[in-house]
C-alpha atoms as a PDB file:
ATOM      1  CA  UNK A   1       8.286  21.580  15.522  1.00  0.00           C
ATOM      2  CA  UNK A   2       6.740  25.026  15.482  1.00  0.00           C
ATOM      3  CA  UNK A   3       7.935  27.169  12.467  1.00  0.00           C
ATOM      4  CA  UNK A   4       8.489  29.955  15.236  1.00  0.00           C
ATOM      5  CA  UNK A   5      10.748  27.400  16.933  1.00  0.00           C
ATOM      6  CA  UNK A   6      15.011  28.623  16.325  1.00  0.00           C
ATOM      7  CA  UNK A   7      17.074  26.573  18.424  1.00  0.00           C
ATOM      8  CA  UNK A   8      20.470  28.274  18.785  1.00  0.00           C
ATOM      9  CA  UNK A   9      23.240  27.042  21.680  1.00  0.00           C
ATOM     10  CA  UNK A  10      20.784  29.360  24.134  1.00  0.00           C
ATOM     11  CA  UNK A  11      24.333  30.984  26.180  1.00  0.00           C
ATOM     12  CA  UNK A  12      21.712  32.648  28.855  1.00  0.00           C
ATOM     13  CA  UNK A  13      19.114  30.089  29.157  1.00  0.00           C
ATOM     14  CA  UNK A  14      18.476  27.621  32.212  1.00  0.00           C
ATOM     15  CA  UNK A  15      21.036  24.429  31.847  1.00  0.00           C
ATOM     16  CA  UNK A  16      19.225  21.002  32.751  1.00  0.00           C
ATOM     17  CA  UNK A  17      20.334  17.765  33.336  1.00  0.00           C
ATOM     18  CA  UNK A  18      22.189  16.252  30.226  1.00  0.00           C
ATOM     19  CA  UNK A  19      22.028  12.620  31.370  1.00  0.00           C
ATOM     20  CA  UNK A  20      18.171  13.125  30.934  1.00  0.00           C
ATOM     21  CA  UNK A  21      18.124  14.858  27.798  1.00  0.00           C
ATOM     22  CA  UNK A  22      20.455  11.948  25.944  1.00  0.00           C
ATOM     23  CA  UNK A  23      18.521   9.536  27.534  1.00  0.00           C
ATOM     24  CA  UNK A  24      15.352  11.585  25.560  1.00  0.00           C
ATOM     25  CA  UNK A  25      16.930  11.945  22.653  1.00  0.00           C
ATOM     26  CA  UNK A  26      18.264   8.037  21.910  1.00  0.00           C
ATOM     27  CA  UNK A  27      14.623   6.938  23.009  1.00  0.00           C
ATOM     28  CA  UNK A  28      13.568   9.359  20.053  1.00  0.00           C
ATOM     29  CA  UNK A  29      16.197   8.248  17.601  1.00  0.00           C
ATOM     30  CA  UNK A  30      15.760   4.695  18.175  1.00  0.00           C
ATOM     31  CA  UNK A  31      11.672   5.903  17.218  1.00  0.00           C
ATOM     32  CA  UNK A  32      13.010   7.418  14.070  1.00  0.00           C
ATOM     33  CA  UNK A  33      13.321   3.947  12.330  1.00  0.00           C
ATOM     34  CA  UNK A  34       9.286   3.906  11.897  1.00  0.00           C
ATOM     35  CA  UNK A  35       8.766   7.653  12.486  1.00  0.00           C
ATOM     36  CA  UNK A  36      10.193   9.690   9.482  1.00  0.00           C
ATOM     37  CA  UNK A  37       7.807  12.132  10.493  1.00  0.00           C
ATOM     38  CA  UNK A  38       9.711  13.315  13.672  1.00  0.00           C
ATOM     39  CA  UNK A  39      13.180  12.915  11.979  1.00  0.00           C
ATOM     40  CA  UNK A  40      13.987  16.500  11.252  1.00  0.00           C
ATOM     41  CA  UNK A  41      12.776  17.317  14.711  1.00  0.00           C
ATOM     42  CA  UNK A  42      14.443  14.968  16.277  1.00  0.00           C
ATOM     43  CA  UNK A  43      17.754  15.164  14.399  1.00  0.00           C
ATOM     44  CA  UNK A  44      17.754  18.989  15.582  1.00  0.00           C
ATOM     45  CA  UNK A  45      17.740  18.498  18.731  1.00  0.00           C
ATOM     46  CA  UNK A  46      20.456  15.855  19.191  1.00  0.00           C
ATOM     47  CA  UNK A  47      23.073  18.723  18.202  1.00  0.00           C
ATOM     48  CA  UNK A  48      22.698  20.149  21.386  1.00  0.00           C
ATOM     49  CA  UNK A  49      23.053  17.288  23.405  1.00  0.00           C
ATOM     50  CA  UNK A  50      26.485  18.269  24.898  1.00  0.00           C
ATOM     51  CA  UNK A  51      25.227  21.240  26.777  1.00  0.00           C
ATOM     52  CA  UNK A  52      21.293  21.265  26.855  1.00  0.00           C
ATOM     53  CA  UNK A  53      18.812  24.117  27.881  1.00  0.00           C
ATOM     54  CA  UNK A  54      15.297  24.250  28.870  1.00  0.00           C
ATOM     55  CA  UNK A  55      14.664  26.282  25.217  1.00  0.00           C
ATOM     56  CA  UNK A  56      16.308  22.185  23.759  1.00  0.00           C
ATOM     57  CA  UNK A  57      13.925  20.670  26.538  1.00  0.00           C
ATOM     58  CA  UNK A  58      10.846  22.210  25.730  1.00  0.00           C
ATOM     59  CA  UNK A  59      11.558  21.336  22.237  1.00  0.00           C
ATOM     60  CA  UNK A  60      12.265  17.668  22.957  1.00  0.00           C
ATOM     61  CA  UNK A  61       8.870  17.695  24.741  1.00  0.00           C
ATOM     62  CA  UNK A  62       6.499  18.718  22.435  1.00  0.00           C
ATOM     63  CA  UNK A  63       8.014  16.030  20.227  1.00  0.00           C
ATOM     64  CA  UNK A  64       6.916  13.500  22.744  1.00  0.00           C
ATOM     65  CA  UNK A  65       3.328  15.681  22.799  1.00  0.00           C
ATOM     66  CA  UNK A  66       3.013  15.051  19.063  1.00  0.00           C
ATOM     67  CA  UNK A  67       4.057  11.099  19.249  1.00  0.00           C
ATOM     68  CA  UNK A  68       1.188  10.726  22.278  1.00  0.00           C
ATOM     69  CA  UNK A  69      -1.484  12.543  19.823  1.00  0.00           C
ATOM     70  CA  UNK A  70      -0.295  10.812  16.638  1.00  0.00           C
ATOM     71  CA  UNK A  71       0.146   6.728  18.056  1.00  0.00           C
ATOM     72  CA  UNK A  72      -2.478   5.929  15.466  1.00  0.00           C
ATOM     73  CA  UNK A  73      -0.252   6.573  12.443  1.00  0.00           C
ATOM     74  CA  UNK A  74       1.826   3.756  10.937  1.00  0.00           C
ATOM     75  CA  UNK A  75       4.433   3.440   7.910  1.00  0.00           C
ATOM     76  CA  UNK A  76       2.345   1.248   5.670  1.00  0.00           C
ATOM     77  CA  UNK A  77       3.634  -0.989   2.879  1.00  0.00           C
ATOM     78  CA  UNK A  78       1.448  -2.484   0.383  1.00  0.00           C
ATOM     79  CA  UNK A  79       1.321  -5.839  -0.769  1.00  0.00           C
ATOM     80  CA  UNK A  80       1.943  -6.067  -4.788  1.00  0.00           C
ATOM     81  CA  UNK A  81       3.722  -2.294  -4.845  1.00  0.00           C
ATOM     82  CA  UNK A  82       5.855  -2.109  -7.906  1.00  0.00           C
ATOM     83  CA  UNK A  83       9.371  -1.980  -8.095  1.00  0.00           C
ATOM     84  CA  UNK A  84       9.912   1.690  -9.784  1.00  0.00           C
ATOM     85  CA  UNK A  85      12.559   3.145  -7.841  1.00  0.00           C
ATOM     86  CA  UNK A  86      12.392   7.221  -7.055  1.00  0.00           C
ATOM     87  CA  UNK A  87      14.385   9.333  -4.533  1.00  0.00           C
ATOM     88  CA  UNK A  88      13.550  12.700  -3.292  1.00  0.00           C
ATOM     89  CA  UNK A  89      15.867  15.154  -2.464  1.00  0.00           C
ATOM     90  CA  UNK A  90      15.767  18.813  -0.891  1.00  0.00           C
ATOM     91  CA  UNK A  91      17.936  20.990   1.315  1.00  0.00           C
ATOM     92  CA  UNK A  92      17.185  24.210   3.624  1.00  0.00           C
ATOM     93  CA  UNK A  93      19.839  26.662   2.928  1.00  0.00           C
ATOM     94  CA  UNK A  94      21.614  28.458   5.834  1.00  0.00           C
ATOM     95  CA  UNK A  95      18.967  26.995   7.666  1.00  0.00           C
ATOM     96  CA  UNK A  96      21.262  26.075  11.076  1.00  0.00           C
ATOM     97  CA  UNK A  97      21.427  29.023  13.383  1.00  0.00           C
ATOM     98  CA  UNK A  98      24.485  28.148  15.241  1.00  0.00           C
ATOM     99  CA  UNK A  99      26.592  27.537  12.089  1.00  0.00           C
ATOM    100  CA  UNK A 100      24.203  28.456   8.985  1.00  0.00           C
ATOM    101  CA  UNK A 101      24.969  25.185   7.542  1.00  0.00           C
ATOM    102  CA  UNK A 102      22.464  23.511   5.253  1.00  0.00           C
ATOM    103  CA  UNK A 103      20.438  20.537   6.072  1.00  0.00           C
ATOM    104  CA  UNK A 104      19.714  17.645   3.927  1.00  0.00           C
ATOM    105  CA  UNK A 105      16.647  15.358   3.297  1.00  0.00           C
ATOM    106  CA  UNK A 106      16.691  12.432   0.989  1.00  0.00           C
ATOM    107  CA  UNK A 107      14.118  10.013   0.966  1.00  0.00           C
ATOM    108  CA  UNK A 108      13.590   6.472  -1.281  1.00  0.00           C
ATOM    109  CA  UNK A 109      10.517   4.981  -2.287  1.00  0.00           C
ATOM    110  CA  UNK A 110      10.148   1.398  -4.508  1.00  0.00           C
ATOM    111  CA  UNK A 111       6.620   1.701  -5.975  1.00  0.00           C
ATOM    112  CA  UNK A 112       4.648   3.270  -3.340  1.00  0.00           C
ATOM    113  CA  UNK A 113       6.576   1.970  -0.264  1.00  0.00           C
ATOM    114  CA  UNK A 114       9.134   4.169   1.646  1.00  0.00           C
ATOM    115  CA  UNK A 115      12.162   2.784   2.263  1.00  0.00           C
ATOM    116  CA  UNK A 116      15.068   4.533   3.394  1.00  0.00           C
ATOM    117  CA  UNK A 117      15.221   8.265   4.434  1.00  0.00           C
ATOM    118  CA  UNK A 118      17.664  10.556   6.267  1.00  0.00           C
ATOM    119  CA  UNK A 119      18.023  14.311   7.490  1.00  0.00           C
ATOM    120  CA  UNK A 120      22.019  15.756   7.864  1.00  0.00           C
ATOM    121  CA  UNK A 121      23.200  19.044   8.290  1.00  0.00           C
ATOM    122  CA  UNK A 122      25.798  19.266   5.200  1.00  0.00           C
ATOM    123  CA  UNK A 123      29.553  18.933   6.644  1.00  0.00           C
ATOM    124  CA  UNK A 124      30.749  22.507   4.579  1.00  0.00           C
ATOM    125  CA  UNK A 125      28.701  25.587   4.704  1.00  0.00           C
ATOM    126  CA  UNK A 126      27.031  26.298   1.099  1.00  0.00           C
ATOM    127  CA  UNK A 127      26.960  30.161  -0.238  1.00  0.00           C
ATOM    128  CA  UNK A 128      24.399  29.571  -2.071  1.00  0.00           C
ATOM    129  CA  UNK A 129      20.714  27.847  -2.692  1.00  0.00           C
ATOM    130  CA  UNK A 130      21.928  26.189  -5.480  1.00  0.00           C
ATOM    131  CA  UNK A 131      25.072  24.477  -3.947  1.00  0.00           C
ATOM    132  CA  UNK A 132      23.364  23.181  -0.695  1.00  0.00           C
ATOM    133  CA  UNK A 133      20.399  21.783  -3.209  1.00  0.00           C
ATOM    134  CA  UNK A 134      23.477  20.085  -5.553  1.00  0.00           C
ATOM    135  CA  UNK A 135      24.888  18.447  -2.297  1.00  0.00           C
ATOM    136  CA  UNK A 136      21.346  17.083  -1.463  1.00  0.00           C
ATOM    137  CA  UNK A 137      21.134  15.653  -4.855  1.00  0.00           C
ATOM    138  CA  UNK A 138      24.781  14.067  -4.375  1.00  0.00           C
ATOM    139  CA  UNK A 139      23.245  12.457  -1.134  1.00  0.00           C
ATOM    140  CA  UNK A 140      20.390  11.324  -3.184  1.00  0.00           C
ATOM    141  CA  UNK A 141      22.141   9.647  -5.937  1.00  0.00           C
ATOM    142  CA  UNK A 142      24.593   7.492  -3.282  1.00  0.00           C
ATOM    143  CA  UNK A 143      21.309   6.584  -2.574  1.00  0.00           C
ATOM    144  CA  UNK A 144      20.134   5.712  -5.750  1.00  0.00           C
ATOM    145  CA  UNK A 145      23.055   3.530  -6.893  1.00  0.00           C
ATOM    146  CA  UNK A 146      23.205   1.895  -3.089  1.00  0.00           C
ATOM    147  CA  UNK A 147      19.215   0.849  -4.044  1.00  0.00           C
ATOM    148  CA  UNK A 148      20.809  -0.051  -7.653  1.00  0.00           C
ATOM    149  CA  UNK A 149      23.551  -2.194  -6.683  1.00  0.00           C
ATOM    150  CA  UNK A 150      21.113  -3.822  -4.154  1.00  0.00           C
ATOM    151  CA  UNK A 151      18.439  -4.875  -6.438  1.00  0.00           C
ATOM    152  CA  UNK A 152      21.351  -6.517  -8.915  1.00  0.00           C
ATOM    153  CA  UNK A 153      21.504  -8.978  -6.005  1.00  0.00           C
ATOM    154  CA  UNK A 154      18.093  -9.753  -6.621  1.00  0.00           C
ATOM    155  CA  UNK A 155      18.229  -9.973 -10.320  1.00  0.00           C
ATOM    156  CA  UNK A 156      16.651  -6.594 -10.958  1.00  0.00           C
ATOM    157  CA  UNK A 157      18.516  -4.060 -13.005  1.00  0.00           C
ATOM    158  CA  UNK A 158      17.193  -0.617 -12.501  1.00  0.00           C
ATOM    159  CA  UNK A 159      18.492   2.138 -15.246  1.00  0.00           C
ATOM    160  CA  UNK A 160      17.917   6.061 -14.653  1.00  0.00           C
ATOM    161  CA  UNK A 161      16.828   6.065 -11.492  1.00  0.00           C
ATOM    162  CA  UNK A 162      14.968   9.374 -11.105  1.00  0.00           C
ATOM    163  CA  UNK A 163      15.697  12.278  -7.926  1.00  0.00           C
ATOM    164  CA  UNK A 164      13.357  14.617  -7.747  1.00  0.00           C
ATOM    165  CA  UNK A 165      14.605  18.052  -7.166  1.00  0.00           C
ATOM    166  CA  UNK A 166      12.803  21.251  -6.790  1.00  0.00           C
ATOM    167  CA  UNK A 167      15.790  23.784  -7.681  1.00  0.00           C
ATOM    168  CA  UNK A 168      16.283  24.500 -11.398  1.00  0.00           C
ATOM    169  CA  UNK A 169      20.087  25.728 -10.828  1.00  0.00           C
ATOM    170  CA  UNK A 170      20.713  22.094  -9.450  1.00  0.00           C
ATOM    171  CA  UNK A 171      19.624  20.617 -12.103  1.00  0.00           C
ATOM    172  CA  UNK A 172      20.825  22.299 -14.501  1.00  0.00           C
ATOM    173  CA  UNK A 173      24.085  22.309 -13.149  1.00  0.00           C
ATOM    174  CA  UNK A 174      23.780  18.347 -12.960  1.00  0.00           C
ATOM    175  CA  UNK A 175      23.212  18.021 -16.154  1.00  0.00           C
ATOM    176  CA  UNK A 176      26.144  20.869 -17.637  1.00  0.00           C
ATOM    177  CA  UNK A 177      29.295  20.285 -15.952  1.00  0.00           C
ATOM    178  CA  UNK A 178      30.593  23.685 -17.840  1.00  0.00           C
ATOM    179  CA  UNK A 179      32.332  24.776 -14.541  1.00  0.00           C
ATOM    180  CA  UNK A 180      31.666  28.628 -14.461  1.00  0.00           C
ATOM    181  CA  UNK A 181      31.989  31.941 -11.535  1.00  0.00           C
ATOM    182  CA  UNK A 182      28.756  30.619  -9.493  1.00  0.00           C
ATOM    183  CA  UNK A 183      29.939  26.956  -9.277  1.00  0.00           C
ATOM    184  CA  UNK A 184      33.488  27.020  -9.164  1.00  0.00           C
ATOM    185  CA  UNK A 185      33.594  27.016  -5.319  1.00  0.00           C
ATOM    186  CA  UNK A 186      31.626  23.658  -5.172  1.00  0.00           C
ATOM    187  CA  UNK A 187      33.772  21.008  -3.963  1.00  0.00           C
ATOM    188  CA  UNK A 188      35.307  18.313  -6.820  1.00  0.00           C
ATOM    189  CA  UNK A 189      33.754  15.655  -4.653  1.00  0.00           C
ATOM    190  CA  UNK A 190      30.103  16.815  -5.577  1.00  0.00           C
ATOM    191  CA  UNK A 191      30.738  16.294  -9.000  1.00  0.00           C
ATOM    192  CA  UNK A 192      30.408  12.894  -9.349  1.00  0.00           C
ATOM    193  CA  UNK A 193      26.379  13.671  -9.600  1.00  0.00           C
ATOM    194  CA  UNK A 194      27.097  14.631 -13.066  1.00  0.00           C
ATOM    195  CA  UNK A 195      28.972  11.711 -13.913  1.00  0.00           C
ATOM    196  CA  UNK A 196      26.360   9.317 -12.965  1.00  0.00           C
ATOM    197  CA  UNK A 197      23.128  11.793 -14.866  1.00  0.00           C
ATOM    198  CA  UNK A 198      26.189  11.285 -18.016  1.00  0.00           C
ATOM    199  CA  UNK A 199      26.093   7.600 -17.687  1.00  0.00           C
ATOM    200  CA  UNK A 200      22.398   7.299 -17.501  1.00  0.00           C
ATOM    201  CA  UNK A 201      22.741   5.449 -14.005  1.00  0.00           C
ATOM    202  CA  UNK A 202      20.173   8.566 -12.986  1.00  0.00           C
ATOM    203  CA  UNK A 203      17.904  11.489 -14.200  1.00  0.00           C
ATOM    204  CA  UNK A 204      17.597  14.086 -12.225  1.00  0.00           C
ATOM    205  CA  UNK A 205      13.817  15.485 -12.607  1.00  0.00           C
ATOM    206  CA  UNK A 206      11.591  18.701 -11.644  1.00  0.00           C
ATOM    207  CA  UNK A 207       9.122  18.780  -8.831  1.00  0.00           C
ATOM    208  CA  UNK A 208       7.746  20.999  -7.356  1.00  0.00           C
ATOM    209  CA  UNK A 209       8.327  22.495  -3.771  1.00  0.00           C
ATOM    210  CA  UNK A 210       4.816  21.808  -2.616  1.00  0.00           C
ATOM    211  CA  UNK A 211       5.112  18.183  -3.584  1.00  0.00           C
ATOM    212  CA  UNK A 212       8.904  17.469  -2.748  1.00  0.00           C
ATOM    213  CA  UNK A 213       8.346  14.940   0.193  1.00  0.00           C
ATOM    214  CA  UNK A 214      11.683  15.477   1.694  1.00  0.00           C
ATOM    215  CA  UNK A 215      11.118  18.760   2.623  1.00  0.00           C
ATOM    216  CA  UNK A 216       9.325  17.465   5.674  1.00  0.00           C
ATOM    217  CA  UNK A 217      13.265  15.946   6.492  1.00  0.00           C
ATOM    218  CA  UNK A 218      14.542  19.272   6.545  1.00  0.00           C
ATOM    219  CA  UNK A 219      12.967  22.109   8.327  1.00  0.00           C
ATOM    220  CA  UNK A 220       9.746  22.823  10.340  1.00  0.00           C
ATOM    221  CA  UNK A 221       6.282  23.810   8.579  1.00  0.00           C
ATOM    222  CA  UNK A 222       3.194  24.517   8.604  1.00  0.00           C
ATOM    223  CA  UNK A 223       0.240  22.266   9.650  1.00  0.00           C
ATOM    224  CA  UNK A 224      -1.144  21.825   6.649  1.00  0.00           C
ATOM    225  CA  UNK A 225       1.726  21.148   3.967  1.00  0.00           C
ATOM    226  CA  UNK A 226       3.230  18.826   7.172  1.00  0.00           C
ATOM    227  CA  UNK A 227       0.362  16.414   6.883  1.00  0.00           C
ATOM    228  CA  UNK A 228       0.285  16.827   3.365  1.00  0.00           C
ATOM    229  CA  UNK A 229       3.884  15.695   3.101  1.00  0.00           C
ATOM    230  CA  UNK A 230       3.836  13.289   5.588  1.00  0.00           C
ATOM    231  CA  UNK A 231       1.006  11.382   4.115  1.00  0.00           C
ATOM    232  CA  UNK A 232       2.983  11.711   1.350  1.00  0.00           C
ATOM    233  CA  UNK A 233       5.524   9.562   2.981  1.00  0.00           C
ATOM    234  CA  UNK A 234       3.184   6.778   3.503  1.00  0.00           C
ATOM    235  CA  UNK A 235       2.100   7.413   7.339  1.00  0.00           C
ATOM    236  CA  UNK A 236      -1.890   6.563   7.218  1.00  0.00           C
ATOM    237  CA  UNK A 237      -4.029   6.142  10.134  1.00  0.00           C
ATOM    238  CA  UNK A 238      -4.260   2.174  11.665  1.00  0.00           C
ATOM    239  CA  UNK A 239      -7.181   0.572   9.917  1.00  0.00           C
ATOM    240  CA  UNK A 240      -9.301  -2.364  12.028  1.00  0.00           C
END
């Protein structure tokens, strides 16, 4: 999706035929499973399936332009990849037009291998960088112990499962549960982030924006740090 690209409910614009654009849309979805690439995109889109313009269309379309030009890409899992658990995590503040609700990206790799990853627009409107990039990291440690308790059934027992999170104030505030004016407002529920950093069941860690893979799951970029991120997601080209 172009960076230029701002989908809002379009009042004015040209309405066309719903039936067709769900029809679209779960197609995409359903390609979402082995795409992560196109999840963001895709994700965006499906909010306006209830009353669809040609602005939603034309975004749907050039989707479908960048699957046809990119068929030679697959998710690729290597044989003998570790077990070392890591989730990323990273939000886009304000970055819905129609409601200027955040959006989350979380992502899980084991070893080298991707293995789960999801983009949401947050359910409560954050004031502020800081809370939207908490909430992420809330979403990311669900993850984390859901990976956790799943590898138990294995015989595996994974301790401090790392996110990696690109905003300082998140992590700081993960790691200080000192409740103060700029964090009050955050929702109790949240919380339970620090509560699992106290108990060691996760570490929440610094990365840095350029190499924080689930940005890609939350808004549109550039070309460059988009195939930098999505190789970074384990998308390589079909080798013979």
């Amino acid at each position: 999706m172009s960076m230029e690209t701002k989908l809002t409910r379009d009042e004015e614009g040209e309405f066309v035929d719903n039936t067709k654009y769900r029809g679209m849309i779960g197609s995409l979805l359903y390609l979402t499973a082995s795409r992560p690439d196109i999840m963001f995109s895709v994700c965006l889109c499906a909010r306006f399936q209830e009353d669809p313009k040609t602005s939603h269309l034309e975004a749907v379309k050039r989707i479908f332009r960048y699957i046809k030009g990119t068929t030679h890409l697959r998710l690729w899992y290597l044989k003998g990849s570790g077990i070392e658990t890591i989730v990323y995590a990273n939000s886009d503040h304000a970055g819905d037009y129609v409601d200027r609700k955040s959006t989350s990206g979380v992502c899980t790799f084991m070893g080298c291998c991707l293995t789960s990853w999801f983009s949401k627009k947050q359910t409560a409107l954050a004031i502020s960088t800081t809370e939207a990039e908490y909430v992420s990291a809330g979403k990311a440690c669900q993850q984390a112990l859901w990976m956790k308790q799943a590898l138990i059934n294995y015989g595996i027992r994974l301790d401090g499962i790392p996110i990696m999170c690109d905003n300082k104030g998140a992590i700081d505030l993960s790691k200080n549960p000192i409740q103060h004016s700029r964090t009050k407002h955050i929702e109790i529920r949240h919380h339970f982030l620090c509560d699992n950093v106290q108990k060691g069941n996760i570490s929440i860690e610094k990365v840095t924006s350029e190499d924080n893979i689930a940005d890609i799951l939350t808004k549109p970029l550039k070309r460059e740090p988009f195939n930098y991120l999505r190789l970074g997601l384990g998308m390589m080209e079909q080798i013979d």
